[in-house]
C-alpha atoms as a PDB file:
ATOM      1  CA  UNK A   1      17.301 -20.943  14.779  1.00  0.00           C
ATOM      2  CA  UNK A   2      14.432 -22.700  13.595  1.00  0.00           C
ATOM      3  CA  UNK A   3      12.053 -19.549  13.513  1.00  0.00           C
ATOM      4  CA  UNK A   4      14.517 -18.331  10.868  1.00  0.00           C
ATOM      5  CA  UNK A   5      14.225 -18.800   6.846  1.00  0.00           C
ATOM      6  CA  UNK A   6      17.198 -18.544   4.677  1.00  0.00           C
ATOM      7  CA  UNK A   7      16.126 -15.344   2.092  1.00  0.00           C
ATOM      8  CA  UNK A   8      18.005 -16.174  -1.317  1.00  0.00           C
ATOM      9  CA  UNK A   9      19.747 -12.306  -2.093  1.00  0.00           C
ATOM     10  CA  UNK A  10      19.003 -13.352  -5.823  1.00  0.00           C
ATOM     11  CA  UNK A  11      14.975 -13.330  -5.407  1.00  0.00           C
ATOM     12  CA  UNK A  12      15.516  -9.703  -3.889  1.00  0.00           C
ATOM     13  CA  UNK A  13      15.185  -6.602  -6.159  1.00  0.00           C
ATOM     14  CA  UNK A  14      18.321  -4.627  -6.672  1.00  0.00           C
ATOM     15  CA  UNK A  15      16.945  -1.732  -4.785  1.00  0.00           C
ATOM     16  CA  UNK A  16      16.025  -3.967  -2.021  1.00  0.00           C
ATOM     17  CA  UNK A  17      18.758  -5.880  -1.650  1.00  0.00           C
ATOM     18  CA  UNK A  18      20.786  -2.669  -1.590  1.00  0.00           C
ATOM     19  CA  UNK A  19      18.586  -1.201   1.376  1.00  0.00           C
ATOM     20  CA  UNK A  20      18.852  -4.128   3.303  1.00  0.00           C
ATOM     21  CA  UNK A  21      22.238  -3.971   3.325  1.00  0.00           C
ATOM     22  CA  UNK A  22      22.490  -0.163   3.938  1.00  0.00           C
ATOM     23  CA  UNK A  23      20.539  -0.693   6.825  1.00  0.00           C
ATOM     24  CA  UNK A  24      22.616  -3.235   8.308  1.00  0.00           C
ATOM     25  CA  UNK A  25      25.656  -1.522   7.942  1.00  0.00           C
ATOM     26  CA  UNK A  26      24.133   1.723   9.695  1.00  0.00           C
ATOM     27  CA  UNK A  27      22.861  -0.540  12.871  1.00  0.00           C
ATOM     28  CA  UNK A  28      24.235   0.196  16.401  1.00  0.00           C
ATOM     29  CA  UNK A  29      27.155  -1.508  17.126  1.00  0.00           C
ATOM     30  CA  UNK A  30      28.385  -1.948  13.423  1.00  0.00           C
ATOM     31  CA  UNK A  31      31.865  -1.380  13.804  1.00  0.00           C
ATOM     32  CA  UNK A  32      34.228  -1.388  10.951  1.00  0.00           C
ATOM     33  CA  UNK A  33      37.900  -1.197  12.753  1.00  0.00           C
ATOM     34  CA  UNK A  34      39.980   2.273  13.344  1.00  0.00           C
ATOM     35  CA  UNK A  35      39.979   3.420   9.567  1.00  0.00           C
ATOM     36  CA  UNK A  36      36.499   5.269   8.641  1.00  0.00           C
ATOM     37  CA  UNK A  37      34.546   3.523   5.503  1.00  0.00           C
ATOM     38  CA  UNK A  38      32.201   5.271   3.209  1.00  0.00           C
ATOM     39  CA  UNK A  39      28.753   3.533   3.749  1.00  0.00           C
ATOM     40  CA  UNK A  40      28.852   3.248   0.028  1.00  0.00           C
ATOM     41  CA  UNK A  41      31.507   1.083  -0.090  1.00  0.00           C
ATOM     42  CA  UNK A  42      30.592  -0.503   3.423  1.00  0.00           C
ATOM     43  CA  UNK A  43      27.381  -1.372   1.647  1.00  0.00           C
ATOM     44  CA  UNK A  44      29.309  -2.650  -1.672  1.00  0.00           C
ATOM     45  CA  UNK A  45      32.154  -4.989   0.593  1.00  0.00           C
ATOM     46  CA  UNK A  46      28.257  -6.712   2.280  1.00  0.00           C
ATOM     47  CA  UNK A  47      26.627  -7.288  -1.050  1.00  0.00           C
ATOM     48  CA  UNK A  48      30.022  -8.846  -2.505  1.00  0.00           C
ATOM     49  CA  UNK A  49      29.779 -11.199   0.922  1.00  0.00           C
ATOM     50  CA  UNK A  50      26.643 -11.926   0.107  1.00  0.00           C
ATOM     51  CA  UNK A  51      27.180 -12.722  -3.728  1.00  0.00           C
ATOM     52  CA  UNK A  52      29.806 -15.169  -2.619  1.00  0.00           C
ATOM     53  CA  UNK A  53      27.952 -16.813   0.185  1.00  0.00           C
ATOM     54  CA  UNK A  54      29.909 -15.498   3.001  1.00  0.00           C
ATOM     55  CA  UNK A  55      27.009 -14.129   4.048  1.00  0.00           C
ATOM     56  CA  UNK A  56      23.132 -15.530   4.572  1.00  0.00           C
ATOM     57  CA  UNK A  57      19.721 -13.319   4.532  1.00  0.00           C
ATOM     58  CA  UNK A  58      17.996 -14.550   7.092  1.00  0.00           C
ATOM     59  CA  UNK A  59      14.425 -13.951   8.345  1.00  0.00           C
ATOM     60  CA  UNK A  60      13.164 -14.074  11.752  1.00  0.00           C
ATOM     61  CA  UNK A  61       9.445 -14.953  11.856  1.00  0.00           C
ATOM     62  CA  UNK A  62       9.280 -14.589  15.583  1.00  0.00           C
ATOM     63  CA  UNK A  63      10.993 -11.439  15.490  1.00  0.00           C
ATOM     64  CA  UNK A  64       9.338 -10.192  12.276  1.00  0.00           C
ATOM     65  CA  UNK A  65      12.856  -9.134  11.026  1.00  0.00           C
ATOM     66  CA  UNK A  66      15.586  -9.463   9.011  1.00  0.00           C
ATOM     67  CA  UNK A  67      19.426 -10.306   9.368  1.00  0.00           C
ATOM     68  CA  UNK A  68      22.190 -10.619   8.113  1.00  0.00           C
ATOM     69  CA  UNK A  69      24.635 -13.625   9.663  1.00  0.00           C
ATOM     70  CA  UNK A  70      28.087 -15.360   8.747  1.00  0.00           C
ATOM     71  CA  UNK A  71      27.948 -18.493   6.471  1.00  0.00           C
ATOM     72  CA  UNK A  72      30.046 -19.868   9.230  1.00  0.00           C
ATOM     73  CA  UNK A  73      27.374 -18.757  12.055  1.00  0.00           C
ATOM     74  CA  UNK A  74      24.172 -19.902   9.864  1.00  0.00           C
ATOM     75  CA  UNK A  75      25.940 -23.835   9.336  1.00  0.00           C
ATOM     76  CA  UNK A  76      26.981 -24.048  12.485  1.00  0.00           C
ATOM     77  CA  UNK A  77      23.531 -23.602  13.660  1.00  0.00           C
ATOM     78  CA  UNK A  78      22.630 -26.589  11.789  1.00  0.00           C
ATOM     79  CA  UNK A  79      21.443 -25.237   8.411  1.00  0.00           C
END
């Protein structure tokens, strides 16, 4: 994990922030359980994770991407 840098959501535009999180929602292998979600509100339940820290940006330098991990996942890593 150390080729990975903790993005604060609150330095990202709006806009951006919202497309990240559209396109992580809209990956492969994004499952949301038996009940179909709009991706709006998919979208809206991640950015209210993210607002309350359930959820870290993270960015892979190596990898020249961009994630989106557990709070729990990203401590227990050791950050």
């Amino acid at each position: 994990m150390e080729n990975l840098i903790e993005i604060p959501w609150d330095q990202l535009a709006a806009d951006t922030l919202h497309a990240l999180v559209e396109e992580f929602v809209t990956r492969d292998g994004t499952d949301y359980g038996a009940e179909e979600v709009a991706l709006s509100r998919k979208v809206e339940q991640v950015v209210k994770g993210i607002k309350k820290k359930e959820y870290i940006i993270v960015y892979d330098q190596e990898m020249d991407n961009i994630h989106i991990v557990t709070a729990q996942h990203w401590r227990s890593a050791g950050n």
